[in-house]
C-alpha atoms as a PDB file:
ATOM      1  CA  UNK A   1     126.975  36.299  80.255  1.00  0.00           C
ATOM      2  CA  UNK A   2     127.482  34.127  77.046  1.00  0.00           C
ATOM      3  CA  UNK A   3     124.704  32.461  75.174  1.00  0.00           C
ATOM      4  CA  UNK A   4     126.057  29.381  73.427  1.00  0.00           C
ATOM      5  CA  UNK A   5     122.644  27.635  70.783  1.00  0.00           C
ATOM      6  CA  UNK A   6     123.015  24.632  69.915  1.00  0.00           C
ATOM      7  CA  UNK A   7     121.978  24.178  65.833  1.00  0.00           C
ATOM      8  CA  UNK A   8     122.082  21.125  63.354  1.00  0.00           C
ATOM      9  CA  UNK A   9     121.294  22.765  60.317  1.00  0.00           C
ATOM     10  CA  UNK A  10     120.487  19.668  58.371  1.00  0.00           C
ATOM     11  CA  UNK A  11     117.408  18.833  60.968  1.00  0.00           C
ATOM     12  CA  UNK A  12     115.322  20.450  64.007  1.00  0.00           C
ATOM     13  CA  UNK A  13     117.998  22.405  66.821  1.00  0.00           C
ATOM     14  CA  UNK A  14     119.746  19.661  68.914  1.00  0.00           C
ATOM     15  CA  UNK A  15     119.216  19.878  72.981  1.00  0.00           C
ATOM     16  CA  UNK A  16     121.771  19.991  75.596  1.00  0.00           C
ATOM     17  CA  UNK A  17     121.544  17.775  78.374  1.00  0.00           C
ATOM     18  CA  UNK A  18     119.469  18.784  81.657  1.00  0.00           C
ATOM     19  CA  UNK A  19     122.701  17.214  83.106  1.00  0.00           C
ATOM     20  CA  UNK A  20     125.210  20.741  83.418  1.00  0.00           C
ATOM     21  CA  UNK A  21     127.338  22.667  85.289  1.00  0.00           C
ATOM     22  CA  UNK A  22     125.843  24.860  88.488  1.00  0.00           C
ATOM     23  CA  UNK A  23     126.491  28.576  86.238  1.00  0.00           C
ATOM     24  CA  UNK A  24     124.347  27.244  83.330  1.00  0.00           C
ATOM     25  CA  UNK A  25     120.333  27.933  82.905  1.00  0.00           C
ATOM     26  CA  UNK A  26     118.820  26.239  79.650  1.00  0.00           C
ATOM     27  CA  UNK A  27     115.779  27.543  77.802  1.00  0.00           C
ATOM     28  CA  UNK A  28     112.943  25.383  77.482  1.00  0.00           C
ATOM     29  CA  UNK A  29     113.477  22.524  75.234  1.00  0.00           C
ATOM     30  CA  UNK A  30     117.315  22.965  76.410  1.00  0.00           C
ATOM     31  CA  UNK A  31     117.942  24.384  73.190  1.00  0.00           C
ATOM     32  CA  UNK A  32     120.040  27.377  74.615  1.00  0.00           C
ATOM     33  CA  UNK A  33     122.449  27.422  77.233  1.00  0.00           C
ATOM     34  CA  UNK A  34     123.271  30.752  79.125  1.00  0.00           C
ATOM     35  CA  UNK A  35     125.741  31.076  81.572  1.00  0.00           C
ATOM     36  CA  UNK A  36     124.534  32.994  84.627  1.00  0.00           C
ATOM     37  CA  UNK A  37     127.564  33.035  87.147  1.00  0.00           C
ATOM     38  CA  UNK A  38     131.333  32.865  87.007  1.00  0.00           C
ATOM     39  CA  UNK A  39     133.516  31.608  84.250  1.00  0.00           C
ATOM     40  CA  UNK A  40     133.691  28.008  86.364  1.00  0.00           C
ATOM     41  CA  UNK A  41     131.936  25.022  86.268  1.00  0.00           C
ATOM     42  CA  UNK A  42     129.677  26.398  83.163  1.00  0.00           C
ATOM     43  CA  UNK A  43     129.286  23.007  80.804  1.00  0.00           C
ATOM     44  CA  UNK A  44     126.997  21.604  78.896  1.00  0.00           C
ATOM     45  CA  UNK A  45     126.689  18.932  76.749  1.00  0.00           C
ATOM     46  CA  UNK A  46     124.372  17.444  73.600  1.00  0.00           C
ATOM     47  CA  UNK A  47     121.348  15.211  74.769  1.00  0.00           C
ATOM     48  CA  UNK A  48     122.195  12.776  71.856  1.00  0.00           C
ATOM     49  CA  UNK A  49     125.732  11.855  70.273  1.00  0.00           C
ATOM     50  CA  UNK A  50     126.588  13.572  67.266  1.00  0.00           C
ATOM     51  CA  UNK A  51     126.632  11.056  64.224  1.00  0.00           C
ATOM     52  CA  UNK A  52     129.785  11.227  62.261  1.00  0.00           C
ATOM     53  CA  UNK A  53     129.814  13.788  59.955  1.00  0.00           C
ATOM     54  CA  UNK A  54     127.090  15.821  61.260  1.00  0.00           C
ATOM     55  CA  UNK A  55     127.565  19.699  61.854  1.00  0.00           C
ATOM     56  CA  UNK A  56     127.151  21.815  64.938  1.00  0.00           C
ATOM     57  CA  UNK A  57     126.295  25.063  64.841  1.00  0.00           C
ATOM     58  CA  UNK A  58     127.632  26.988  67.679  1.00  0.00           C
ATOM     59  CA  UNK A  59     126.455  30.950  68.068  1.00  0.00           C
ATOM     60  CA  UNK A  60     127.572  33.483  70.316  1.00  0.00           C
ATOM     61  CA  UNK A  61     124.954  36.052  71.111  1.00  0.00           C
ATOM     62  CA  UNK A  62     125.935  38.106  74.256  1.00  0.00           C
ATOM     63  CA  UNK A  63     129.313  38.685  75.899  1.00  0.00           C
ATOM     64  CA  UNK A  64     130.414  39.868  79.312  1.00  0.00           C
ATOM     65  CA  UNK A  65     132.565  42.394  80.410  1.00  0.00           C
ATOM     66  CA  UNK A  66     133.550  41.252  83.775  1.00  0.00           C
ATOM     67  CA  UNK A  67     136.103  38.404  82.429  1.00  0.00           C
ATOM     68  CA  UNK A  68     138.664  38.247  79.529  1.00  0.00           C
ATOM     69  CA  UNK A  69     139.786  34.793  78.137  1.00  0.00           C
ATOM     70  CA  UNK A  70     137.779  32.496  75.353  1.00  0.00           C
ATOM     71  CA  UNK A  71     135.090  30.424  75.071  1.00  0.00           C
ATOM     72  CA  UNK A  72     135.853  26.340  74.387  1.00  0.00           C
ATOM     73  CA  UNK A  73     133.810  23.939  72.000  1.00  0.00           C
ATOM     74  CA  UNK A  74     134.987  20.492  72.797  1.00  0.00           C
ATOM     75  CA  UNK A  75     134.075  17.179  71.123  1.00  0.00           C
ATOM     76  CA  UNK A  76     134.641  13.718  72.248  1.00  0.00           C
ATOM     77  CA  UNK A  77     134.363  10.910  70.701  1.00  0.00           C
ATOM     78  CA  UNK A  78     133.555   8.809  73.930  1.00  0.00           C
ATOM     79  CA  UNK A  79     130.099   7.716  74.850  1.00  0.00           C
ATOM     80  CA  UNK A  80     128.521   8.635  77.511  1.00  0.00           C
ATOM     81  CA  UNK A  81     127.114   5.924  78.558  1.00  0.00           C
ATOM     82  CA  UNK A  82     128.796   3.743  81.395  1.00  0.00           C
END
């Protein structure tokens, strides 16, 4: 299980989106993201854009056994909103 938080340290934490992969269960307030199943389909993304020049605090707090590999932190500069 991995535990990926979500922290603008400049201001209050920033959510994820209640829109997220099927292997991710967010706290209340969607201010932590755990993944619960599988390596797969286990993404999440901000609520809001991130202005330019703001910083994201990303924090591991748990780690499973059962896979080997990396974690990803990805940011786009697309919105998205279509």
């Amino acid at each position: 299980m991995a535990v990926f938080t979500g922290v603008e340290w400049s201001s209050p934490p920033i959510a994820f989106h209640r829109n997220k992969g099927k292997n991710v269960r967010l706290s209340e307030g969607n201010e932590v993201a755990t993944r619960v199943d599988s390596y797969g389909d286990a993404i999440v993304f901000t609520a809001e854009p991130l202005s330019v020049g703001q910083l994201l605090k990303v924090t591991v707090t748990k780690r499973a056994n059962r896979w080997s590999g990396g974690g990803l932190v990805s940011v786009w500069y697309i919105s998205s909103v279509y």
